[in-house]
PDB file of N, CA and C in Angstrom:
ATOM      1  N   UNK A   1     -56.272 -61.957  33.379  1.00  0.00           N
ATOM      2  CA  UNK A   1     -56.414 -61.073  34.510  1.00  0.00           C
ATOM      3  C   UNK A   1     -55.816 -59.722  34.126  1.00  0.00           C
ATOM      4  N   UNK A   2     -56.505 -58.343  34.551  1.00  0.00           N
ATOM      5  CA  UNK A   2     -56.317 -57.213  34.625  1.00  0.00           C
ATOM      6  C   UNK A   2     -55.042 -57.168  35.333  1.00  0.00           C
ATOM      7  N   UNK A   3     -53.732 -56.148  35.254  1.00  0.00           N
ATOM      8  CA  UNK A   3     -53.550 -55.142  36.179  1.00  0.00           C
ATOM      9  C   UNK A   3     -54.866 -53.812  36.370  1.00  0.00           C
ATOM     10  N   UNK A   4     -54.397 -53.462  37.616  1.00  0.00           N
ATOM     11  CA  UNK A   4     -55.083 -52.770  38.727  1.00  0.00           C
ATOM     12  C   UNK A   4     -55.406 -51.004  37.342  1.00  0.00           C
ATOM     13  N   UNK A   5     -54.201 -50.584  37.151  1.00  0.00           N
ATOM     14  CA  UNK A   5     -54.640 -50.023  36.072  1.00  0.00           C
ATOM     15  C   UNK A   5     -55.062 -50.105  34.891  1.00  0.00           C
ATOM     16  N   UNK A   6     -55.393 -51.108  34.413  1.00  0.00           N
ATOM     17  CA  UNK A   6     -56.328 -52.129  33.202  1.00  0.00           C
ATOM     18  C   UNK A   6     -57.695 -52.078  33.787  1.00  0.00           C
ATOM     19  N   UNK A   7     -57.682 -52.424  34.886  1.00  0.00           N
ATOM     20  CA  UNK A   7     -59.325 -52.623  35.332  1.00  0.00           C
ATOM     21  C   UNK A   7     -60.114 -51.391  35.990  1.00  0.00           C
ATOM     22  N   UNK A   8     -58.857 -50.701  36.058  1.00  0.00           N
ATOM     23  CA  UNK A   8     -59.887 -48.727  36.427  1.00  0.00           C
ATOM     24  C   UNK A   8     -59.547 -47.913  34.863  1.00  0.00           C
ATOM     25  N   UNK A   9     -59.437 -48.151  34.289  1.00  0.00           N
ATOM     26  CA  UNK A   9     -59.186 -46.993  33.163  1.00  0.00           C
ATOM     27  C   UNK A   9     -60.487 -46.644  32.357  1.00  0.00           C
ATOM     28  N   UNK A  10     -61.324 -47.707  32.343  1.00  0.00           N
ATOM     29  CA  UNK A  10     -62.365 -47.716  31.406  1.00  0.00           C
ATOM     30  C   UNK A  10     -63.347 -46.833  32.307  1.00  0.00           C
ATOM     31  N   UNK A  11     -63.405 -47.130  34.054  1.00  0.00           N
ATOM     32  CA  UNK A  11     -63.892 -46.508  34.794  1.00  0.00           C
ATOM     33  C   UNK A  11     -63.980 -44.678  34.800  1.00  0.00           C
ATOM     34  N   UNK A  12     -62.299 -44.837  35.163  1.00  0.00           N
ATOM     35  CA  UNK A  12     -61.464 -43.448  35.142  1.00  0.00           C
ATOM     36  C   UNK A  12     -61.925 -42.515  33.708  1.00  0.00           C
ATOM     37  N   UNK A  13     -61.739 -43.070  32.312  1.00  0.00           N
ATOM     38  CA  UNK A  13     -62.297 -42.722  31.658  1.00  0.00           C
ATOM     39  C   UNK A  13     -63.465 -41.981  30.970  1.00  0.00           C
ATOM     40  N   UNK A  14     -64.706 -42.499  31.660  1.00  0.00           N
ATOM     41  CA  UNK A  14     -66.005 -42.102  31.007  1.00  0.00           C
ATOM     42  C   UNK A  14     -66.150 -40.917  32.590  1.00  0.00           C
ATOM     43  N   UNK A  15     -65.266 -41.585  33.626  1.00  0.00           N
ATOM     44  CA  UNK A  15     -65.939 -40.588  35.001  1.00  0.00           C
ATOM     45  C   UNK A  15     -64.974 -38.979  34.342  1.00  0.00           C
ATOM     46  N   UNK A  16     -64.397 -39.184  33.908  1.00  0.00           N
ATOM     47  CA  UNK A  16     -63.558 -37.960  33.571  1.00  0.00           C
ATOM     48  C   UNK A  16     -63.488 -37.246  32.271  1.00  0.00           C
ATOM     49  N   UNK A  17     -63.773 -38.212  31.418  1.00  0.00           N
ATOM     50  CA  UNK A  17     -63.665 -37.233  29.988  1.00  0.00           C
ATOM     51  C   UNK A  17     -65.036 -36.415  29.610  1.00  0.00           C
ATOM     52  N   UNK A  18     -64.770 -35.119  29.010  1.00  0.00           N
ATOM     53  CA  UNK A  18     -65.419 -33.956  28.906  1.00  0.00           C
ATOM     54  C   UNK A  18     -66.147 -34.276  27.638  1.00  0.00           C
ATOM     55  N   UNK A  19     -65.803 -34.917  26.826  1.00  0.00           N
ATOM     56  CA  UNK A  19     -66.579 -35.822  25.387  1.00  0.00           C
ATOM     57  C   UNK A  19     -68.052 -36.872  26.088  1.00  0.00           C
ATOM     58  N   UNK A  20     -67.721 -37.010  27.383  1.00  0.00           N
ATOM     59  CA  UNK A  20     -68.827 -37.975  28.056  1.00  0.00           C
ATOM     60  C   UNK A  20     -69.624 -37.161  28.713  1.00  0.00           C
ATOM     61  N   UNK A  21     -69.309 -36.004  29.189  1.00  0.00           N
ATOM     62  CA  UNK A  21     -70.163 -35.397  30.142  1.00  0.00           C
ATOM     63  C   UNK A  21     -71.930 -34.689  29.493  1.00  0.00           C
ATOM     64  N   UNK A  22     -72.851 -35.338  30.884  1.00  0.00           N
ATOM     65  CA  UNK A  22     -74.281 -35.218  30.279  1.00  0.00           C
ATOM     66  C   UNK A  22     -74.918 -36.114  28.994  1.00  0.00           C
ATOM     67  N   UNK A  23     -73.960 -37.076  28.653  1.00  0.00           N
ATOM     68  CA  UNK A  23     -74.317 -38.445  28.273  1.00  0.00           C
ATOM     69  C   UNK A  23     -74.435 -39.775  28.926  1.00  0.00           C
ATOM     70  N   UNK A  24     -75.904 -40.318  29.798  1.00  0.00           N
ATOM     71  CA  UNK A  24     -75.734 -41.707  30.247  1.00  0.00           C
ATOM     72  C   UNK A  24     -76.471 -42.218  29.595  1.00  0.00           C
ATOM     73  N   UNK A  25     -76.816 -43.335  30.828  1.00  0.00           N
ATOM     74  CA  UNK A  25     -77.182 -44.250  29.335  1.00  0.00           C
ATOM     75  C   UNK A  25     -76.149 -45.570  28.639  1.00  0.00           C
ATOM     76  N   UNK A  26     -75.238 -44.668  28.776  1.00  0.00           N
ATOM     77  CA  UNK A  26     -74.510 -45.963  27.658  1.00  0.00           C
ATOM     78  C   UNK A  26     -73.437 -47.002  28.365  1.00  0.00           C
ATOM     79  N   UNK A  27     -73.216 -47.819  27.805  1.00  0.00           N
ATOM     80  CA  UNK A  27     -72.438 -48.440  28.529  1.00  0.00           C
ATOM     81  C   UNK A  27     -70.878 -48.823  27.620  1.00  0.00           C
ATOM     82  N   UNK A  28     -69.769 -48.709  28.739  1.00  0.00           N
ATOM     83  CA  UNK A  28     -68.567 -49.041  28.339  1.00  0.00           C
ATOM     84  C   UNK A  28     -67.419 -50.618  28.654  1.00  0.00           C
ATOM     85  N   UNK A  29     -67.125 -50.659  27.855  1.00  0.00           N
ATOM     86  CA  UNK A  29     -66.132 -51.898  27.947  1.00  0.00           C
ATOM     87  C   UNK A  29     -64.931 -51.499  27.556  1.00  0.00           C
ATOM     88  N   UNK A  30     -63.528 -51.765  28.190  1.00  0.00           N
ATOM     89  CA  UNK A  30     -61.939 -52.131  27.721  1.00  0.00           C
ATOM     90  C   UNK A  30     -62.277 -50.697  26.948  1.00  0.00           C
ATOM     91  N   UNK A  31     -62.404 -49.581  27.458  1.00  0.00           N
ATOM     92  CA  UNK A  31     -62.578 -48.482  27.100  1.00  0.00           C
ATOM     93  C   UNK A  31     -62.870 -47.911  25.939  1.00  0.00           C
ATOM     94  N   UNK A  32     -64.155 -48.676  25.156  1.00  0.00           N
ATOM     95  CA  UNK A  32     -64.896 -48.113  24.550  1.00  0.00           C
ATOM     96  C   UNK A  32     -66.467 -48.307  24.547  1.00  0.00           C
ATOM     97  N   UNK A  33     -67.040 -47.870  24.356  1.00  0.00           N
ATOM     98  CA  UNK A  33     -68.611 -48.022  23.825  1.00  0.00           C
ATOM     99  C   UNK A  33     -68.834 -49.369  23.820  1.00  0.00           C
ATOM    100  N   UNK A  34     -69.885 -49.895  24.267  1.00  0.00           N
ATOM    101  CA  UNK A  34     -70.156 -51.526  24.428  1.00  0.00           C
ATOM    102  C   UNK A  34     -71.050 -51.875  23.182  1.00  0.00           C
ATOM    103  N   UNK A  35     -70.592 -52.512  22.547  1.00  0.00           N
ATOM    104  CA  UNK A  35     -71.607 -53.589  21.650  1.00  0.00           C
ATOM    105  C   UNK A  35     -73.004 -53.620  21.912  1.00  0.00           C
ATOM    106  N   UNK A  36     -74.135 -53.305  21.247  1.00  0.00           N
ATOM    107  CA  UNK A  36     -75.409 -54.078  21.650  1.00  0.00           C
ATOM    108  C   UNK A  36     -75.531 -55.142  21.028  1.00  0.00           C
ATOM    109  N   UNK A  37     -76.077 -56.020  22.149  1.00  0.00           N
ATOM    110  CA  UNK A  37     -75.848 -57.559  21.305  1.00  0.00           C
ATOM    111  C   UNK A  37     -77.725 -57.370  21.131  1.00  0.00           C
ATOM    112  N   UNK A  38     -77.839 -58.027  19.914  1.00  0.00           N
ATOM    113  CA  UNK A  38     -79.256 -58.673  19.743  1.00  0.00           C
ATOM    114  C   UNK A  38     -79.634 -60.332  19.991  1.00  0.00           C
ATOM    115  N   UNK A  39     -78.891 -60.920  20.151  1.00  0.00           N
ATOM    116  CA  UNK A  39     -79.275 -62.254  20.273  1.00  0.00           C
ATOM    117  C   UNK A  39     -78.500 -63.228  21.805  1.00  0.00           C
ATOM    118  N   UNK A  40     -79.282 -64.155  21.777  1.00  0.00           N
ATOM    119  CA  UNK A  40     -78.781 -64.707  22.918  1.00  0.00           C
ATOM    120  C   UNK A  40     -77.696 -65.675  22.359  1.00  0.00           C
ATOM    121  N   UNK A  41     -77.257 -66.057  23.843  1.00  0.00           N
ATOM    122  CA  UNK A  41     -75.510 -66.579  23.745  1.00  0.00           C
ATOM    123  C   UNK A  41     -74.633 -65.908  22.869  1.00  0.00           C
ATOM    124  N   UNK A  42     -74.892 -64.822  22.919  1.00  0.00           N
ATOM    125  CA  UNK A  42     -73.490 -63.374  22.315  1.00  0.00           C
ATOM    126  C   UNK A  42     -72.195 -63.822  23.186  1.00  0.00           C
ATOM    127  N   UNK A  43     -71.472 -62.704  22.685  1.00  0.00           N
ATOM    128  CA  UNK A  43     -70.253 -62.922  23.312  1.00  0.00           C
ATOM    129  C   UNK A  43     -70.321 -62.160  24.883  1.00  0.00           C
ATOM    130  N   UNK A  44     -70.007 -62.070  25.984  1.00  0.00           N
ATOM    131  CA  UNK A  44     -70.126 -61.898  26.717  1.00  0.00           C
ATOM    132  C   UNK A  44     -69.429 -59.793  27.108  1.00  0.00           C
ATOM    133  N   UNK A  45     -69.210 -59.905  26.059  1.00  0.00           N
ATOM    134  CA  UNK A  45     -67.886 -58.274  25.757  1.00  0.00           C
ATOM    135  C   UNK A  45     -69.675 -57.492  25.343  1.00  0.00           C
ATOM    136  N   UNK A  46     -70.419 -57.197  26.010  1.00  0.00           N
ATOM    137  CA  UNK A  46     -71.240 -55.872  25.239  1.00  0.00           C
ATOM    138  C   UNK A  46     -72.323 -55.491  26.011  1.00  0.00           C
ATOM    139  N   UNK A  47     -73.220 -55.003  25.784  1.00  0.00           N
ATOM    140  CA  UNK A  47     -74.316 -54.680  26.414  1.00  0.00           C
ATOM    141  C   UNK A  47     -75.930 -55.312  25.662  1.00  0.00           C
ATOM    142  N   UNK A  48     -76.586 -56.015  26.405  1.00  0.00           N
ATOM    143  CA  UNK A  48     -77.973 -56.196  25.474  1.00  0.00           C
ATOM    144  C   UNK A  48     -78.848 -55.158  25.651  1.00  0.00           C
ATOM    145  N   UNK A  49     -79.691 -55.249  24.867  1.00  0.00           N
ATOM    146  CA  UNK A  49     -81.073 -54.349  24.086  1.00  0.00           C
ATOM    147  C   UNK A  49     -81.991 -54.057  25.262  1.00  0.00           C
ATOM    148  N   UNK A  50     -82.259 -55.012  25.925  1.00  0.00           N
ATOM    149  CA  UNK A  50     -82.915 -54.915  26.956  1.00  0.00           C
ATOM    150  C   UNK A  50     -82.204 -54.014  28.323  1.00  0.00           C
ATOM    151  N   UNK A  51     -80.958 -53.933  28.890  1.00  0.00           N
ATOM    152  CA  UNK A  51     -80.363 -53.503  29.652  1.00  0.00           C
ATOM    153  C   UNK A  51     -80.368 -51.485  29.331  1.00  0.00           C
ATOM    154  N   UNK A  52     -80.462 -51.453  28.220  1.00  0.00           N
ATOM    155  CA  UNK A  52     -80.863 -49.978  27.676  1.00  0.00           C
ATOM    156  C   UNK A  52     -82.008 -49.555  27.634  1.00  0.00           C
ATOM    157  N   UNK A  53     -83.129 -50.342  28.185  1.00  0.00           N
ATOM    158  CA  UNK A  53     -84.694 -49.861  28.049  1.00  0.00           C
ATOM    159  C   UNK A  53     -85.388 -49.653  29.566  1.00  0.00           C
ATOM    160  N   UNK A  54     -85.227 -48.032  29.454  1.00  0.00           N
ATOM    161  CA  UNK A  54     -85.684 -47.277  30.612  1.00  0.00           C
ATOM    162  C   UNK A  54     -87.100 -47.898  31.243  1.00  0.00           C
ATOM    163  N   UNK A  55     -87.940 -48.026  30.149  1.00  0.00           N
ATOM    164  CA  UNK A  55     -89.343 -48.443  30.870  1.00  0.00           C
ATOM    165  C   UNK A  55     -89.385 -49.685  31.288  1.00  0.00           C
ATOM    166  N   UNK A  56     -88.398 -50.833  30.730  1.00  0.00           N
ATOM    167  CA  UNK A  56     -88.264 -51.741  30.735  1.00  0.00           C
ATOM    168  C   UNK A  56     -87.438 -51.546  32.708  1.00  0.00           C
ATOM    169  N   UNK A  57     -86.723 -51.246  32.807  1.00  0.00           N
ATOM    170  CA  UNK A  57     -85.650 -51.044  33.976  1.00  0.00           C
ATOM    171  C   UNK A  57     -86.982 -50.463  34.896  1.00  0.00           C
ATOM    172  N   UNK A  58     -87.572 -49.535  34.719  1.00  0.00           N
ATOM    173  CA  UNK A  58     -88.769 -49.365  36.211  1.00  0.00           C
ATOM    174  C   UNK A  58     -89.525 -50.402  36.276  1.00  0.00           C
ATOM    175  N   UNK A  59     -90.153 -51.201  35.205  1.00  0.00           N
ATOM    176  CA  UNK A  59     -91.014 -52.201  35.591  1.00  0.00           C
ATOM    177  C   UNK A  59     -90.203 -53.367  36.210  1.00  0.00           C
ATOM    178  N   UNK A  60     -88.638 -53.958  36.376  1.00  0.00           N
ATOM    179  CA  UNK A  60     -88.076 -54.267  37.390  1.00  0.00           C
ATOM    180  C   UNK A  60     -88.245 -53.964  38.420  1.00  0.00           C
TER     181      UNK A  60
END
């Protein structure tokens, strides 16, 4: 389990730093850049391939 400031920093982070600004798109974990996983049953710490594909996300 998080403390309360463990579980907003990664938040606080990307909403505030000037290195992030006019970059989305990406996704963050435990305050860095998330993993793309390619395969199934990955570790649960990252982002998949599919969750990054815009055309893919409207045809949802």
């Amino acid at each position: 389990m998080k403390t309360v400031g463990r579980g907003a920093a990664t938040t606080v982070l990307v909403a505030t730093s000037p290195l992030l600004q006019g970059s989305g798109g990406r996704y963050f974990a435990d305050c860095n850049e998330a993993e793309v996983l390619d395969r199934r049953g990955a570790p649960l710490l990252g982002v998949t391939r599919y969750a990054l594909d815009p055309a893919g996300a409207r045809r949802l």
